[in-house]
N, C-alpha and C. Protein backbone atom coordinates (compact mmCIF):
# COMPACT_ATOMS: atom_id res chain seq x y z
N UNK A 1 55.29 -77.10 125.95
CA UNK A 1 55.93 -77.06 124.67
C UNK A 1 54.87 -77.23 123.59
N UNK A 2 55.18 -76.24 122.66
CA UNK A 2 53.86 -76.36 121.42
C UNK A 2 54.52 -76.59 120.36
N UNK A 3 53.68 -77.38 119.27
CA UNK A 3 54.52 -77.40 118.50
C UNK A 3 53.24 -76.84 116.64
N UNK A 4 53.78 -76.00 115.59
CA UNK A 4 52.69 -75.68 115.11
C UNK A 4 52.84 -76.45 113.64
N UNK A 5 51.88 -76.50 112.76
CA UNK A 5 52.35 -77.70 111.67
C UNK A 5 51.13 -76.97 110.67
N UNK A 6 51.50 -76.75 109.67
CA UNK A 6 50.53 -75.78 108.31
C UNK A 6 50.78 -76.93 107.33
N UNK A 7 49.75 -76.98 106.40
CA UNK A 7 49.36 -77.41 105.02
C UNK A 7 48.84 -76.82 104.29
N UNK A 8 49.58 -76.68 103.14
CA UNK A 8 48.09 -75.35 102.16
C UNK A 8 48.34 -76.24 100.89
N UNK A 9 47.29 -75.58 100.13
CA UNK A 9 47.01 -75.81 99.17
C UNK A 9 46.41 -77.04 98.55
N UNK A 10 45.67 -77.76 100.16
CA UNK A 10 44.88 -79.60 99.89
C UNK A 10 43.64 -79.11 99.22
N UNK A 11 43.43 -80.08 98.02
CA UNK A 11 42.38 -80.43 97.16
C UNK A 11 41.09 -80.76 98.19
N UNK A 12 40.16 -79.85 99.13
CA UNK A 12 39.17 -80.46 99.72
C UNK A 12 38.62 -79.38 100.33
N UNK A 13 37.30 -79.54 100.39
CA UNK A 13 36.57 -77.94 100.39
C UNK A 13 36.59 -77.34 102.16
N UNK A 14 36.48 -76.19 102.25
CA UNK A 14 36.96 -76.04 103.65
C UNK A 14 35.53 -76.02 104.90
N UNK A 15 34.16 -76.51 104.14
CA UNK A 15 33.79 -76.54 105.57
C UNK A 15 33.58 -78.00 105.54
N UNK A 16 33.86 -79.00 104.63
CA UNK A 16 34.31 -80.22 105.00
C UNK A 16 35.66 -80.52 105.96
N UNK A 17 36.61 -79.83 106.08
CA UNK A 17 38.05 -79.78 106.54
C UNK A 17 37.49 -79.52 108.03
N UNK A 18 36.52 -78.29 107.88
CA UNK A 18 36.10 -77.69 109.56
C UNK A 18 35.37 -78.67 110.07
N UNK A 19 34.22 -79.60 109.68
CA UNK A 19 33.69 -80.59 110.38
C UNK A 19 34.45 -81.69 110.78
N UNK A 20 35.84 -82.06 110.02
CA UNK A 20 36.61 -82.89 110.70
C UNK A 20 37.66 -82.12 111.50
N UNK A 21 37.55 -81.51 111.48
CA UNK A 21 38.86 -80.71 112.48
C UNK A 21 38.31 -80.01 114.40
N UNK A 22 36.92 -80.43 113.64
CA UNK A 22 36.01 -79.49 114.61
C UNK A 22 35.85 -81.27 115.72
N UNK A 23 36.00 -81.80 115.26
CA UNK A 23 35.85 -83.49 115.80
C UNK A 23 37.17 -83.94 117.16
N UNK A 24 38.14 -83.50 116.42
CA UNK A 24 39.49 -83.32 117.24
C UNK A 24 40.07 -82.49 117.98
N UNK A 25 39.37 -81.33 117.65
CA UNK A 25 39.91 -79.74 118.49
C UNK A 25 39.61 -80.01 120.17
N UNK A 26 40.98 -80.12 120.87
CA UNK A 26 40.76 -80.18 122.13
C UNK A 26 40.82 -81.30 122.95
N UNK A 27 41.52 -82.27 122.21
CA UNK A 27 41.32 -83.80 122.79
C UNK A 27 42.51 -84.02 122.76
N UNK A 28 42.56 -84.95 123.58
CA UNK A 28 44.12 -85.73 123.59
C UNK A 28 44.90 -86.35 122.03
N UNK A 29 46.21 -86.47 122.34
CA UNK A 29 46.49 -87.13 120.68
C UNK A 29 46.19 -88.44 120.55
N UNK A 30 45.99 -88.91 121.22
CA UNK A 30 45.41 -90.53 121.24
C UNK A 30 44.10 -90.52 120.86
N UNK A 31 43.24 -89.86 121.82
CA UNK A 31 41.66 -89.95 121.37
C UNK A 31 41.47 -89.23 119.73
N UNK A 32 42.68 -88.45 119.49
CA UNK A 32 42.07 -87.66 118.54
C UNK A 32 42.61 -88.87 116.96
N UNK A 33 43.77 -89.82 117.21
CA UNK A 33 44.00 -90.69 116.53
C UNK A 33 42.74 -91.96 115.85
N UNK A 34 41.91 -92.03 117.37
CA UNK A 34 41.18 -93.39 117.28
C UNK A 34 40.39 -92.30 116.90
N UNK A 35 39.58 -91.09 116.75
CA UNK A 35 38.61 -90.94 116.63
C UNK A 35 38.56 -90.52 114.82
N UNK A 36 40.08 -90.21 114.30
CA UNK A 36 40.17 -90.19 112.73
C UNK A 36 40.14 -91.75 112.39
N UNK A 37 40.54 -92.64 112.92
CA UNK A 37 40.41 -93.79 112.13
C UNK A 37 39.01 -94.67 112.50
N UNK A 38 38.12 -93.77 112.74
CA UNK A 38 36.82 -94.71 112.68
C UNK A 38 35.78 -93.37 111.71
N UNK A 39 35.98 -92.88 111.67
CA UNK A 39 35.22 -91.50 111.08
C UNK A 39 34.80 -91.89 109.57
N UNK A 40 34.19 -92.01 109.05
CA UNK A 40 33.39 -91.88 107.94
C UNK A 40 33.73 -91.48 106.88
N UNK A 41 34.59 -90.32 106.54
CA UNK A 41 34.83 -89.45 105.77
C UNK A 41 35.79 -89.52 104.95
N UNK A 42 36.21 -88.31 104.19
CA UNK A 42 37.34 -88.74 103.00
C UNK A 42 38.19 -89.42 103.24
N UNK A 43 38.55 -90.70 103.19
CA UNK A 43 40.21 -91.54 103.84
C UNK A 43 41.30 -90.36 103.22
N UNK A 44 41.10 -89.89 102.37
CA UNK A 44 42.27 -89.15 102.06
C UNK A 44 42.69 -87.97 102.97
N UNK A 45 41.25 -87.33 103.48
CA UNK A 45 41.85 -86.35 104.61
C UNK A 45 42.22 -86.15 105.82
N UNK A 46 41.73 -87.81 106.13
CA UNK A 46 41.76 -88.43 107.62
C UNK A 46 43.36 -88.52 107.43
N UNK A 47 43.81 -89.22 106.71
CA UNK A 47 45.36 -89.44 106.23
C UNK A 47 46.35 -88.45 106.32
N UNK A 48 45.75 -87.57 105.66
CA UNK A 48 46.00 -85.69 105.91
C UNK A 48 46.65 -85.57 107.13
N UNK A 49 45.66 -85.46 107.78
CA UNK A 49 45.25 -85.52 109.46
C UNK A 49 46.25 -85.76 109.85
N UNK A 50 46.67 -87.07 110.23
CA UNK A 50 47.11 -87.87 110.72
C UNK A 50 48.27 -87.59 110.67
N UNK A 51 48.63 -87.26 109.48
CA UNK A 51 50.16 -87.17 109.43
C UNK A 51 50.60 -85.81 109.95
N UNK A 52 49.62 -84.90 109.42
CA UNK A 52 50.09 -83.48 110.10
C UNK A 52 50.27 -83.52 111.73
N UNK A 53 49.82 -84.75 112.49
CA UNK A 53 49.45 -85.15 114.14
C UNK A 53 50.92 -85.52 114.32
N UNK A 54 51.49 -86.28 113.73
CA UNK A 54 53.08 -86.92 113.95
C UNK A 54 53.75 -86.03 112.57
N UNK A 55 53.59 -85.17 112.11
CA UNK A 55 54.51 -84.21 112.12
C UNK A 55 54.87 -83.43 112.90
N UNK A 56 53.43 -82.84 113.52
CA UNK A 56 53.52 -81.77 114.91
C UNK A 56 54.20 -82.54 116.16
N UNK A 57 54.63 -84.05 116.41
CA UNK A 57 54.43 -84.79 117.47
C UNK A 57 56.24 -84.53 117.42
N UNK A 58 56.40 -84.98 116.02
CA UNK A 58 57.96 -85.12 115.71
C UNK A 58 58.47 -83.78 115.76
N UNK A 59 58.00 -82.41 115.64
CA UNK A 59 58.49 -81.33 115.75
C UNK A 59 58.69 -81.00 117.48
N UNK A 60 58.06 -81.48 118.24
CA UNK A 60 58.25 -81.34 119.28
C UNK A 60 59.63 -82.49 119.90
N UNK A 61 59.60 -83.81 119.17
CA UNK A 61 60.80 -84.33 119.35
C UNK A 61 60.33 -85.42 119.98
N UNK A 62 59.17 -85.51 120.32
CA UNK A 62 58.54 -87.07 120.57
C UNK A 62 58.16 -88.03 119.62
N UNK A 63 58.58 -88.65 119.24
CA UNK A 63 58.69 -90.00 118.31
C UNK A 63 58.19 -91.26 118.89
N UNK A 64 58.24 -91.32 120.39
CA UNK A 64 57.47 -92.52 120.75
C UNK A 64 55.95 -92.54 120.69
N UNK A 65 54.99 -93.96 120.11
CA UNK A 65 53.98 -93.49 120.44
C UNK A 65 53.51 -93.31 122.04
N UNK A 66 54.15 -93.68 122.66
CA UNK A 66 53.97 -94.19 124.21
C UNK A 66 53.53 -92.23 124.51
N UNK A 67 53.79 -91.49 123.86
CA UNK A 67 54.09 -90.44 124.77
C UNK A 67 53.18 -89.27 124.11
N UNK A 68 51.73 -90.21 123.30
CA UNK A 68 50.28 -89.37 122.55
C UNK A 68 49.54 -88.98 123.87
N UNK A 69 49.68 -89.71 124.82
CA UNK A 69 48.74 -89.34 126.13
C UNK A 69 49.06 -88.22 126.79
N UNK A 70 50.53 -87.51 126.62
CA UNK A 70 51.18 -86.49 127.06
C UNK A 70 50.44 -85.39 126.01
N UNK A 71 50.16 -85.22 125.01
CA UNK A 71 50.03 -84.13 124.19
C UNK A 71 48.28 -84.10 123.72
N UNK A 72 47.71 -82.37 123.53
CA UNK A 72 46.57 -82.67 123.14
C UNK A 72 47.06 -81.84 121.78
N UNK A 73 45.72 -81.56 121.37
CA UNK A 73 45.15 -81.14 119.92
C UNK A 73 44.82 -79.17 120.56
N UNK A 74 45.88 -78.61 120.50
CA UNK A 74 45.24 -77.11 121.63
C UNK A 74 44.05 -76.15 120.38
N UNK A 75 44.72 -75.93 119.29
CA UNK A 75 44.19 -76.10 117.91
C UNK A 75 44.29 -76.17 116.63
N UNK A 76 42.76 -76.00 115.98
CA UNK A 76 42.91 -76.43 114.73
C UNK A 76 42.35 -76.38 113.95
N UNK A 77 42.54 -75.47 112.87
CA UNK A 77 41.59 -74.22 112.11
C UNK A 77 41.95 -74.52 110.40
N UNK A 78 40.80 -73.97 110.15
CA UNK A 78 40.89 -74.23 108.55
C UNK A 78 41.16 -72.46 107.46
N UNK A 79 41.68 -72.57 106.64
CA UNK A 79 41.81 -71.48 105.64
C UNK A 79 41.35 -71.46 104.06
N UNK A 80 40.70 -70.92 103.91
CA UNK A 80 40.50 -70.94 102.71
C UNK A 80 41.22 -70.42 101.59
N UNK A 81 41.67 -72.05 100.77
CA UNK A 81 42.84 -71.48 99.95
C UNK A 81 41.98 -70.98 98.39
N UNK A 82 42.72 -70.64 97.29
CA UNK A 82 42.55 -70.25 96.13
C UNK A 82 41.84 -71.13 95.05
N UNK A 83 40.66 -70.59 94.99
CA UNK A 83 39.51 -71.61 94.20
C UNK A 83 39.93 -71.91 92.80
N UNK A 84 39.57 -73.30 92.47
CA UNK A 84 40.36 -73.27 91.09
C UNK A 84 38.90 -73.29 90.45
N UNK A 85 38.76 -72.72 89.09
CA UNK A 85 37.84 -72.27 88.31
C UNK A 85 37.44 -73.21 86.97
N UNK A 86 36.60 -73.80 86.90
CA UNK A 86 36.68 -74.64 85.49
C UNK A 86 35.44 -74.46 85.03
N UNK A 87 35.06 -75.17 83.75
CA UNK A 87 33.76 -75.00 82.88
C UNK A 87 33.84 -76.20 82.51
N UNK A 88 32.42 -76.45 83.08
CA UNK A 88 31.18 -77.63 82.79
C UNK A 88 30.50 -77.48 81.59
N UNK A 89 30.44 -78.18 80.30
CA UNK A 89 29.77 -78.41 79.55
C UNK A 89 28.16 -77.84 80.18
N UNK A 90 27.53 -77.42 79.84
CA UNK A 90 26.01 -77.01 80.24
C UNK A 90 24.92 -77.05 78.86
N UNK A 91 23.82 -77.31 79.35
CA UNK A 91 22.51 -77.20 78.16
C UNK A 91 22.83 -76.29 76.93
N UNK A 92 22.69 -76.20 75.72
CA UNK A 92 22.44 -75.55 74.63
C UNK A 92 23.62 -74.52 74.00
N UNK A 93 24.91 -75.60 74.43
CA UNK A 93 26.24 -75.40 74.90
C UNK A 93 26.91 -73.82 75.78
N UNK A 94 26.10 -73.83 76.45
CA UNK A 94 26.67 -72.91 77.61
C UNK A 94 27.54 -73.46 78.52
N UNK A 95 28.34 -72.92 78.97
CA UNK A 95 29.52 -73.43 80.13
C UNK A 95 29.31 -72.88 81.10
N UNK A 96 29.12 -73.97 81.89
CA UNK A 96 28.36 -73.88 83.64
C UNK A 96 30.06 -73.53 84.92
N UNK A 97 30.26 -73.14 85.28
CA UNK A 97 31.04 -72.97 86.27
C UNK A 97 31.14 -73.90 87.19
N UNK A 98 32.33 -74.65 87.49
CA UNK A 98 32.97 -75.54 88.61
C UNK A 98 33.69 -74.86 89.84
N UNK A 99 33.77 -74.85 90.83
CA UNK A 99 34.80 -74.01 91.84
C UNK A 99 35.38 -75.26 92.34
N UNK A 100 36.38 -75.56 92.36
CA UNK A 100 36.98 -76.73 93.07
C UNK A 100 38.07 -75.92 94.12
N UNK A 101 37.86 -76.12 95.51
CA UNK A 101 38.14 -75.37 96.70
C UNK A 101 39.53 -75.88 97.50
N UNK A 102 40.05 -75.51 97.67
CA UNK A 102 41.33 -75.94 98.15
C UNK A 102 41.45 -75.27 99.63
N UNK A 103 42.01 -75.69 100.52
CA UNK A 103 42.21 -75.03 101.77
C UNK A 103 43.48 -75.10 102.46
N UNK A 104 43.74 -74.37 103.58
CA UNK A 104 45.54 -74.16 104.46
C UNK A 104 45.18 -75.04 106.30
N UNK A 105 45.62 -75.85 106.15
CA UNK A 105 45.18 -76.42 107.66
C UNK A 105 46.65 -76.28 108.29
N UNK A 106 45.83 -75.39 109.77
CA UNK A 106 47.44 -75.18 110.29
C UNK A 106 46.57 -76.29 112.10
N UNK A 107 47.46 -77.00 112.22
CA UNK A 107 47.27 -77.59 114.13
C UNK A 107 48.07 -77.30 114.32
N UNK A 108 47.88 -76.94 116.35
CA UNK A 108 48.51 -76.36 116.79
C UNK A 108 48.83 -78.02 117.93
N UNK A 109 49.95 -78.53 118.70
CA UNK A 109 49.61 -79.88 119.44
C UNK A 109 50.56 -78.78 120.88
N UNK A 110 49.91 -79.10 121.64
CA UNK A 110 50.67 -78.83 123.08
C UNK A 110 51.03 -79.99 123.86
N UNK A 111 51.99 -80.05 124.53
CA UNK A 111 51.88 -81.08 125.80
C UNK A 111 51.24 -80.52 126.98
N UNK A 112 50.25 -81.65 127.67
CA UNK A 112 49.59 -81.14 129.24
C UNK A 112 50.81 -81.23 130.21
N UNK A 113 50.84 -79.95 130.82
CA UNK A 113 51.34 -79.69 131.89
C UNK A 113 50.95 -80.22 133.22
N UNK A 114 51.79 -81.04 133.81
CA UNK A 114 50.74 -82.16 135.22
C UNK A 114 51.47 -81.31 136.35
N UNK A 115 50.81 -81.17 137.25
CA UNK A 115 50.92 -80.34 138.93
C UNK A 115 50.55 -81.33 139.68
């Protein structure tokens, strides 16, 4: 059972999004839990994260945590959303260009199948 979970339009540039996404791709939902809450990086996107993990968890209909060891991370890819454009004050009043980058994070969570 898969379950798929999209976000667009987060305030955060997308090959920052890919180095944390690139951290979790392929791991269990547990390891991929402990390994966002020790990580370094924006708390705001770890948060992101996280929730998109037990959105995908709850779309599948598992609500216990007891049952993260059942499901991995199958994947989890970044998009590049619509750059927002602004002007920086610059030297000898020229206006310097800002790109502030927004991106679409879609995970994909499967449960492991045991034989």
């Amino acid at each position: 059972m898969e379950s798929k979970v999209t976000m667009k339009y987060i305030r955060y540039t997308p090959r920052k999004a890919n180095q944390l996404l690139s951290l979790i791709r392929n791991k269990k939902l547990n390891k991929a839990f402990e390994i966002l809450s020790f990580i370094r990086k924006s708390v705001s996107m770890t948060n992101i994260i996280k929730k998109m993990l037990k959105n995908a968890l709850a779309n599948v209909g598992q609500l216990d945590i007891n049952y993260y060891e059942n499901f991995i991370v199958k994947e989890a890819w970044v998009g590049q959303g619509p750059t927002l454009k602004r002007i920086h004050p610059g030297p000898r009043g020229r206006g310097m260009p800002i790109k502030k980058r927004t991106v679409h994070i879609t995970l994909v969570v499967a449960q492991i199948i045991k034989e």
